[in-house]
C-alpha atoms as a PDB file:
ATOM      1  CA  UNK A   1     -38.641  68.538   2.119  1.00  0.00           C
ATOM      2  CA  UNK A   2     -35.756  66.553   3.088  1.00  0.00           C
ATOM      3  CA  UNK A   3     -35.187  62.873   2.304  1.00  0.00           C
ATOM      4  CA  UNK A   4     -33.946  60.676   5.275  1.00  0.00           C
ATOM      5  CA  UNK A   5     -32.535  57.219   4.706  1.00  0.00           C
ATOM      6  CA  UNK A   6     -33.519  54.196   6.769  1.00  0.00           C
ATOM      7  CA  UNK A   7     -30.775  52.176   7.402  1.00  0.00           C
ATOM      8  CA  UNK A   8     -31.677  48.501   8.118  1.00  0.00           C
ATOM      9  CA  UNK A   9     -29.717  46.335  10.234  1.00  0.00           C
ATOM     10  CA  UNK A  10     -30.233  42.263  10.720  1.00  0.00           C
ATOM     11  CA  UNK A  11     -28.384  41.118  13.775  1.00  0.00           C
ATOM     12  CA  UNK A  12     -28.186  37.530  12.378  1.00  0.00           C
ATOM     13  CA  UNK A  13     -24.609  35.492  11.829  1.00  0.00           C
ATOM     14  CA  UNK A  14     -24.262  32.045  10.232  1.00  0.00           C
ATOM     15  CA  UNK A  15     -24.245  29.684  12.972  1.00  0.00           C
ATOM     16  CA  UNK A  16     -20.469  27.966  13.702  1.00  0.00           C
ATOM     17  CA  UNK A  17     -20.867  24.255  14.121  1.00  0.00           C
ATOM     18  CA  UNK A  18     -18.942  23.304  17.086  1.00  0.00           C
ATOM     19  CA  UNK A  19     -15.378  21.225  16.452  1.00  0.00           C
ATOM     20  CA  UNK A  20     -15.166  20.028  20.393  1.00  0.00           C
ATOM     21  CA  UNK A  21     -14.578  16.214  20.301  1.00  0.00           C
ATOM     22  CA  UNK A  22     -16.925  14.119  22.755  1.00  0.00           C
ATOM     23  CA  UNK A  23     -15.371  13.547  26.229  1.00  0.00           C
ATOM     24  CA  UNK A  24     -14.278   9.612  26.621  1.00  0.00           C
ATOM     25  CA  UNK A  25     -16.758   7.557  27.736  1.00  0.00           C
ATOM     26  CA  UNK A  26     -15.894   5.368  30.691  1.00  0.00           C
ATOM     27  CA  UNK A  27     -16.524   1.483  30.586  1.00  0.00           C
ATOM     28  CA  UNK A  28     -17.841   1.156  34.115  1.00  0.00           C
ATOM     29  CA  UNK A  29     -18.903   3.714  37.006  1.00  0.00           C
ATOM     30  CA  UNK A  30     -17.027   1.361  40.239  1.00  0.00           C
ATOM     31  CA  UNK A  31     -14.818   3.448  41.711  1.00  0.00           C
ATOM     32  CA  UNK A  32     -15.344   6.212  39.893  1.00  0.00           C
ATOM     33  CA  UNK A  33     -15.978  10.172  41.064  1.00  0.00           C
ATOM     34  CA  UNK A  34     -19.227  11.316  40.138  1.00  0.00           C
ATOM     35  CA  UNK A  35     -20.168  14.807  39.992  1.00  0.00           C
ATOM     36  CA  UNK A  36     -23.400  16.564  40.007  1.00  0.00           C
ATOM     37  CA  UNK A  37     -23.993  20.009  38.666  1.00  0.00           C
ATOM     38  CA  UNK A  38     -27.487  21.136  40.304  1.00  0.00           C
ATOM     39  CA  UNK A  39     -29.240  24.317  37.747  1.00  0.00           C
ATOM     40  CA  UNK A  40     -31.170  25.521  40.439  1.00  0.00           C
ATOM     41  CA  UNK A  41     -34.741  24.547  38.942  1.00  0.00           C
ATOM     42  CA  UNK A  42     -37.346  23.283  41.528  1.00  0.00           C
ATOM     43  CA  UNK A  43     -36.590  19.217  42.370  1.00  0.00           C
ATOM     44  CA  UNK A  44     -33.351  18.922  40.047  1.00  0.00           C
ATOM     45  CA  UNK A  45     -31.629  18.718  43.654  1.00  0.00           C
ATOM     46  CA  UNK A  46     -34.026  15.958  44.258  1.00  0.00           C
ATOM     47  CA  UNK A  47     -33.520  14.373  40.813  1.00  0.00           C
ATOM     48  CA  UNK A  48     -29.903  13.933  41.057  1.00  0.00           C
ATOM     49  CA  UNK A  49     -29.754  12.791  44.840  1.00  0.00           C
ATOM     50  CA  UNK A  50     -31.689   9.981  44.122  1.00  0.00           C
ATOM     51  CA  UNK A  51     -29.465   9.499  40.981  1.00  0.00           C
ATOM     52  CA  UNK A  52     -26.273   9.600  42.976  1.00  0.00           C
ATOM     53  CA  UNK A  53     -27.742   6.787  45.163  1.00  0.00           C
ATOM     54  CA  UNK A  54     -28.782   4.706  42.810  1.00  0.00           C
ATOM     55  CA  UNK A  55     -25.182   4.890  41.126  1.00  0.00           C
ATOM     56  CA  UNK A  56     -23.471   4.477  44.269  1.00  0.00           C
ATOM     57  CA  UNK A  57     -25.538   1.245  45.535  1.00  0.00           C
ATOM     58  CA  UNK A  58     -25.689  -0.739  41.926  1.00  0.00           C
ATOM     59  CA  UNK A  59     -22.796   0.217  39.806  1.00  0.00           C
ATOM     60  CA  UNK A  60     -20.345   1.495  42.672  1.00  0.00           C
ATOM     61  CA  UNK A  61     -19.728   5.102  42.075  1.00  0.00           C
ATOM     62  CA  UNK A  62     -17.142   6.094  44.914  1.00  0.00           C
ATOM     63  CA  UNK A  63     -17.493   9.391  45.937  1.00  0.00           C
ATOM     64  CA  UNK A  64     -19.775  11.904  44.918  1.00  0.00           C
ATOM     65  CA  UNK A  65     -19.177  15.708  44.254  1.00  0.00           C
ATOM     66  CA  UNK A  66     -22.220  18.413  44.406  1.00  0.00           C
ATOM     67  CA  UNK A  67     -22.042  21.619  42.605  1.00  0.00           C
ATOM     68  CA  UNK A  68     -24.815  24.083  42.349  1.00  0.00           C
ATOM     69  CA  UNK A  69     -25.146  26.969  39.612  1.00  0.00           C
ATOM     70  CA  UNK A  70     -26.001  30.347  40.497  1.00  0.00           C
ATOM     71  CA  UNK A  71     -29.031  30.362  38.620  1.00  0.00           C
ATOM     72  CA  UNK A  72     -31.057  28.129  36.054  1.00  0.00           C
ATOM     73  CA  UNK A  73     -31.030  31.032  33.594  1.00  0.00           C
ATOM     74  CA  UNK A  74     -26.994  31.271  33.501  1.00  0.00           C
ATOM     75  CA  UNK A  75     -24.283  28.788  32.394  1.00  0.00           C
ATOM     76  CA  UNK A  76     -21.984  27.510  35.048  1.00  0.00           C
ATOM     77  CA  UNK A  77     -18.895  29.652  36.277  1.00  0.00           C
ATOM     78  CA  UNK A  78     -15.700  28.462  34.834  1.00  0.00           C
ATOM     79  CA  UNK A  79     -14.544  27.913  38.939  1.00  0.00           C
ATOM     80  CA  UNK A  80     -17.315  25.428  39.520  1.00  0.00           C
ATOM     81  CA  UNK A  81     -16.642  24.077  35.835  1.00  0.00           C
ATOM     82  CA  UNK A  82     -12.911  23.429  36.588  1.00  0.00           C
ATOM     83  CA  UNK A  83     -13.651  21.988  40.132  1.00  0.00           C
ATOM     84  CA  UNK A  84     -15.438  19.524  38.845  1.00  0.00           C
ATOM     85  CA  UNK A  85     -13.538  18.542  35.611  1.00  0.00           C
ATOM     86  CA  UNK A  86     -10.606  18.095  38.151  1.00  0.00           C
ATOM     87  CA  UNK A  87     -12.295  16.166  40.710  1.00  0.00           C
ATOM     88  CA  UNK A  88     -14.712  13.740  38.949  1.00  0.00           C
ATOM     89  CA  UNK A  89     -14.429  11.234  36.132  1.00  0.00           C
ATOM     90  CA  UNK A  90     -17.953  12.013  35.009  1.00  0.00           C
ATOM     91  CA  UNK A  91     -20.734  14.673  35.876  1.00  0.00           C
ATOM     92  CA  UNK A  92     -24.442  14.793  35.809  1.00  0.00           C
ATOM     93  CA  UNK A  93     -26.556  17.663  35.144  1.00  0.00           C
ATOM     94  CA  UNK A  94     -29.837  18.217  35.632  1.00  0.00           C
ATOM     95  CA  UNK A  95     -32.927  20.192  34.847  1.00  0.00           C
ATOM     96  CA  UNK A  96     -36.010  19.954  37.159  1.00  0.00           C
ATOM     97  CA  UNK A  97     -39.340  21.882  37.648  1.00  0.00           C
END
């Protein structure tokens, strides 16, 4: 009778702590560009329209920006990413359900 070996494989890796800096914060929101980066979930639309509005009328957000991901599960695209880096000063994102 043959012996067979059992190989045994973990798929773990030590996790790699993340060296990004934290993005400036800004002092005030009037006059700013706010964007909004919808992930799909059930009333997170909702969540960050009434958001937006409440930014614009008390703290004077100027224009607003609305973004929607393809799907909750998935991270952003890098196309709606850079849009909105390059046309907002600050961006909201929001989970609903």
């Amino acid at each position: 009778m043959a012996v067979s070996t059992v190989r045994v494989l973990v798929p773990v890796a030590a996790p790699r702590p993340h060296q990004l800096p934290l993005a400036p914060r800004l002092r005030e929101l009037r006059g700013k560009r706010l964007g909004l980066l919808d992930n799909t979930k059930p009333n997170a639309d909702v969540l960050l329209h009434h958001l937006a509005a409440l930014l614009c009328r008390h703290d004077g957000v100027n224009t607003v920006v609305h973004r929607r991901k393809a799907h909750a599960a998935t991270g952003a695209d890098e196309t709606t990413l850079a849009e909105l880096a390059a046309a907002c000063d600050a961006v909201l994102l929001a989970s609903g359900d």
